[in-house]
N, C-alpha and C. Protein backbone atom coordinates (compact mmCIF):
# COMPACT_ATOMS: atom_id res chain seq x y z
N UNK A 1 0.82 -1.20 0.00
CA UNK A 1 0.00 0.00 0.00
C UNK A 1 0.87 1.26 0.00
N UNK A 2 1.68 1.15 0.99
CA UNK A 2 3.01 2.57 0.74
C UNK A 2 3.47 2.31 -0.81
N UNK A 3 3.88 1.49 -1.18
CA UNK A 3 4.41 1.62 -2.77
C UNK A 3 3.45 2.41 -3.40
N UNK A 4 2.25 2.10 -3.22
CA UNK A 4 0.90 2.80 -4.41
C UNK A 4 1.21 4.45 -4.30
N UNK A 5 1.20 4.74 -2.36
CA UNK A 5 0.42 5.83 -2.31
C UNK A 5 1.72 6.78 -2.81
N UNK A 6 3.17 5.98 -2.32
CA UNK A 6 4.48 7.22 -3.23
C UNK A 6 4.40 6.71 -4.59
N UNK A 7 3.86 5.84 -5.02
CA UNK A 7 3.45 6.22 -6.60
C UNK A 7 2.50 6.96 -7.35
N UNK A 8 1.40 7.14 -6.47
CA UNK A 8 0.17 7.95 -6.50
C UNK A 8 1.03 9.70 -6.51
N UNK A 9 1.60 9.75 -5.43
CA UNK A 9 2.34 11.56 -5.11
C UNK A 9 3.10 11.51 -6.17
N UNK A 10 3.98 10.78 -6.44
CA UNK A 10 4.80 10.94 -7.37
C UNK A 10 4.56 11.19 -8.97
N UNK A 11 3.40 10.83 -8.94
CA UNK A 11 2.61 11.09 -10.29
C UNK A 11 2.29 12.33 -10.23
N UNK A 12 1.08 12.38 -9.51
CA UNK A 12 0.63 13.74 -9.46
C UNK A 12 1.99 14.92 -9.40
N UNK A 13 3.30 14.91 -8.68
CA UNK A 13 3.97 15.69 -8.86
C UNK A 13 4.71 16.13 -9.66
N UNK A 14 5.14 15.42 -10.53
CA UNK A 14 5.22 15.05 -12.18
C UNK A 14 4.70 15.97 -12.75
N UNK A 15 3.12 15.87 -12.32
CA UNK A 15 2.24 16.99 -13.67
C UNK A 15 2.20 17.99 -12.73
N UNK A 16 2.77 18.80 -12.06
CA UNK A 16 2.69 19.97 -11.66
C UNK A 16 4.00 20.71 -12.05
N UNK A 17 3.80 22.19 -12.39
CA UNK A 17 4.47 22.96 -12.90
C UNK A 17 5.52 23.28 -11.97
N UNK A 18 6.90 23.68 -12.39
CA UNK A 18 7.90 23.37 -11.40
C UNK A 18 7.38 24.64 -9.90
N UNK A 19 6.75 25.46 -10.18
CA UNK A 19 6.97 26.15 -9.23
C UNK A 19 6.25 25.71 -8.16
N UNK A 20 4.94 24.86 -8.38
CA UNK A 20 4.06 24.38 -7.87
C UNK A 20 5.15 23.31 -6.82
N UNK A 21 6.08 22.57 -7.58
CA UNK A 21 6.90 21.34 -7.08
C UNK A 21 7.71 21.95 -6.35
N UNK A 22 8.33 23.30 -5.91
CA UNK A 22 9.22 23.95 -5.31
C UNK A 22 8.62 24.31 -4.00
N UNK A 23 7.41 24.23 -4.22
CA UNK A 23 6.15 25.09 -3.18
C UNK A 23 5.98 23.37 -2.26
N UNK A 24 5.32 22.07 -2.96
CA UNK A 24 5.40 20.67 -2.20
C UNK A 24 7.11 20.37 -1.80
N UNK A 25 7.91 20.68 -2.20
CA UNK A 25 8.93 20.42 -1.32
C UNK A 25 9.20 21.07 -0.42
N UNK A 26 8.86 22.51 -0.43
CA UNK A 26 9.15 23.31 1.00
C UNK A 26 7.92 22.81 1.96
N UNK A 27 6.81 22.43 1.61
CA UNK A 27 5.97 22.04 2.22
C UNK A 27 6.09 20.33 3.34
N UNK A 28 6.86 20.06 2.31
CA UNK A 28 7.41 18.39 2.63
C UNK A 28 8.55 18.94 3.81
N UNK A 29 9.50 19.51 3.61
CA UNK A 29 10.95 19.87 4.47
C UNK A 29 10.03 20.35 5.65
N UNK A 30 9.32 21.37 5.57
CA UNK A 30 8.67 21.45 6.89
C UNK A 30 7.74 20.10 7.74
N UNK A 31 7.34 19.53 6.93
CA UNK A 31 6.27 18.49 8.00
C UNK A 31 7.91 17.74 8.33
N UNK A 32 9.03 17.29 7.74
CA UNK A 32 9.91 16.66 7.54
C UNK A 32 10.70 16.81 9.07
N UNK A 33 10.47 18.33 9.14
CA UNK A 33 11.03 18.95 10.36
C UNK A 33 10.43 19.44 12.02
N UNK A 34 9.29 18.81 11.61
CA UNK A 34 8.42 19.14 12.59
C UNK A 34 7.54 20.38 12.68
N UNK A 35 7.30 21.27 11.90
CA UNK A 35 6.85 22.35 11.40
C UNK A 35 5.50 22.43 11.44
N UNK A 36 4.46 23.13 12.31
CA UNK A 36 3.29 22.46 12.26
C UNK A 36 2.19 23.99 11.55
N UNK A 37 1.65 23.93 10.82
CA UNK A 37 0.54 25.18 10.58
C UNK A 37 -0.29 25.61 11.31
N UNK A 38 -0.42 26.87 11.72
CA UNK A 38 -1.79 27.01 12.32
C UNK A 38 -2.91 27.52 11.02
N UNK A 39 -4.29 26.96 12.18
CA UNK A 39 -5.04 27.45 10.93
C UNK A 39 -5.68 29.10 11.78
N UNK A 40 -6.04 29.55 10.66
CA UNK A 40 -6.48 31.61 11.09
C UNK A 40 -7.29 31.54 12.15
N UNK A 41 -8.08 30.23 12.85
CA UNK A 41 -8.85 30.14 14.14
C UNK A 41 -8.12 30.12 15.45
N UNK A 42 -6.84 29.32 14.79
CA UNK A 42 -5.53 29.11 15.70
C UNK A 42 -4.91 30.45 15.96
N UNK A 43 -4.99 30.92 15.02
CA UNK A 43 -4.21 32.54 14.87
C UNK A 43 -4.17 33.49 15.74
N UNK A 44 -5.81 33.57 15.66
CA UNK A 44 -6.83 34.83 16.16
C UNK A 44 -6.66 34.00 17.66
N UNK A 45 -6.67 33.67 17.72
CA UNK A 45 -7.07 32.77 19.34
C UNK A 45 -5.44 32.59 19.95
N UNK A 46 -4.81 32.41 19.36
CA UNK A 46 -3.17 32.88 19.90
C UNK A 46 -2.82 34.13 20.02
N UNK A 47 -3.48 35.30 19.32
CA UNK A 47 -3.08 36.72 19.73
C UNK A 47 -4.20 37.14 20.59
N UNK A 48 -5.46 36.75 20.36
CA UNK A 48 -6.06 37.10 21.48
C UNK A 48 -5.98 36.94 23.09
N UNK A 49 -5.27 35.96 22.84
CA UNK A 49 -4.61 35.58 24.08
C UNK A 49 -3.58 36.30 25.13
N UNK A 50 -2.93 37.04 24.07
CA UNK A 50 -1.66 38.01 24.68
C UNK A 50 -2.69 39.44 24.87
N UNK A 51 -4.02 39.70 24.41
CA UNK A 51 -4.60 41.03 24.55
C UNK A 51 -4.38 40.85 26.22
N UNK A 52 -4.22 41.85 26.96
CA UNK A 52 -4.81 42.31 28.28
C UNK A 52 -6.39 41.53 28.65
N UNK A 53 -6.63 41.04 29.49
CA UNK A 53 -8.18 41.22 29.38
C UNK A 53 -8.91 42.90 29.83
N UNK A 54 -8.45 43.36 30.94
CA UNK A 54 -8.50 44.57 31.20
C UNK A 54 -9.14 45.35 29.61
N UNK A 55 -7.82 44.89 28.69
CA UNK A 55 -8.08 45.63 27.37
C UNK A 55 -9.60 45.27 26.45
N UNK A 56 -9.92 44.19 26.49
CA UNK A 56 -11.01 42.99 25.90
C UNK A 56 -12.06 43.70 26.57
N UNK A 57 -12.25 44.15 27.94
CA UNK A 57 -13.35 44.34 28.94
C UNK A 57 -13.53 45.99 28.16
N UNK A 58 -12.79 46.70 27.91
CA UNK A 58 -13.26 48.08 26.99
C UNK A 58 -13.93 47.75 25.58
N UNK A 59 -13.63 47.02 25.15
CA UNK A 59 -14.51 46.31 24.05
C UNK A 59 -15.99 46.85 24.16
N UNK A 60 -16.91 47.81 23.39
CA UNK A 60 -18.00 47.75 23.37
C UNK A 60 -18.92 46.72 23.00
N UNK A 61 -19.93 46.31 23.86
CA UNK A 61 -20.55 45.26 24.05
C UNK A 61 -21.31 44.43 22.45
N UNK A 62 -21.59 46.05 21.92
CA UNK A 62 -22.49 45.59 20.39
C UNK A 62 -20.96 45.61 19.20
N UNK A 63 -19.94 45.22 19.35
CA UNK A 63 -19.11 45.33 18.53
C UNK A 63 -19.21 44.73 17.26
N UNK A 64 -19.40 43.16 17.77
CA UNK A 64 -19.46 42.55 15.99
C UNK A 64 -21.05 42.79 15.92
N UNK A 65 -21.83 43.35 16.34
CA UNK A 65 -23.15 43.72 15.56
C UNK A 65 -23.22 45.03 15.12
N UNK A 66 -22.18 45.91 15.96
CA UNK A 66 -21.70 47.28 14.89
C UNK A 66 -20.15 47.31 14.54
N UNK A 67 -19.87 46.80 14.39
CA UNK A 67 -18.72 46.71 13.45
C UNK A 67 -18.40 48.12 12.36
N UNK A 68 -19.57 47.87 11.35
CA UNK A 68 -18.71 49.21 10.34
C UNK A 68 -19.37 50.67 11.28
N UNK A 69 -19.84 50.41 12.02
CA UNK A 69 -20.03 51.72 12.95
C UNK A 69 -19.17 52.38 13.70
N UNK A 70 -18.42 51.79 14.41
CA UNK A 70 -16.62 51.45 15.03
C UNK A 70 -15.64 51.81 14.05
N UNK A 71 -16.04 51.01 13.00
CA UNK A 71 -14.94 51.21 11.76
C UNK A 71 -14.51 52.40 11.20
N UNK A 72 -16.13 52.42 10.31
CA UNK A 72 -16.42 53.71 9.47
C UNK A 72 -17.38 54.38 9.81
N UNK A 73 -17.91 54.39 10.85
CA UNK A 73 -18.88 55.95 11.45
C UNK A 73 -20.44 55.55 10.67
N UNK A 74 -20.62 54.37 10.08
CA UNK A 74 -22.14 53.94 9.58
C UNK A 74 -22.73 54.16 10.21
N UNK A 75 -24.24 54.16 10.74
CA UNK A 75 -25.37 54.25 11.56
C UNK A 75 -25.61 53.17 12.62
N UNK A 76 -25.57 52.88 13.69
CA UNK A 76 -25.97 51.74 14.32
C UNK A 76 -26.83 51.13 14.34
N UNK A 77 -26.73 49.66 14.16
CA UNK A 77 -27.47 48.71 13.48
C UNK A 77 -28.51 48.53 15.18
């Protein structure tokens, strides 16, 4: 079954354009290395983390329901 599936990648990498193949090998060297991704839920939730809460608690309460009001001065929803 390992024979198939590095014959399976190896195909498919074949028909990809070299830059595409430059992009799966840096991709490969990292998992290779222990390199792990976050995803943008991971992101937001790792910097939110370093906010103050102090800072979070000034947060107006209707924020994500006024949002472009905060933003750009729109009308409150």
């Amino acid at each position: 079954m390992a024979a198939n599936l590095e014959n399976t990648i190896h195909e498919k990498l074949k028909s990809l354009p070299p830059e595409k193949q430059q992009q799966v090998l840096e991709f490969v060297e990292e998992l290779a290395n222990g390199v792990t991704h976050e995803t943008v839920s991971e992101k937001l939730a790792r910097h939110l983390r370093s906010v103050p809460s102090d800072e979070l608690e000034e947060l107006p309460a209707d924020a994500s329901k006024n949002l472009d009001h905060y933003l750009y001065g729109a009308p409150r929803k």
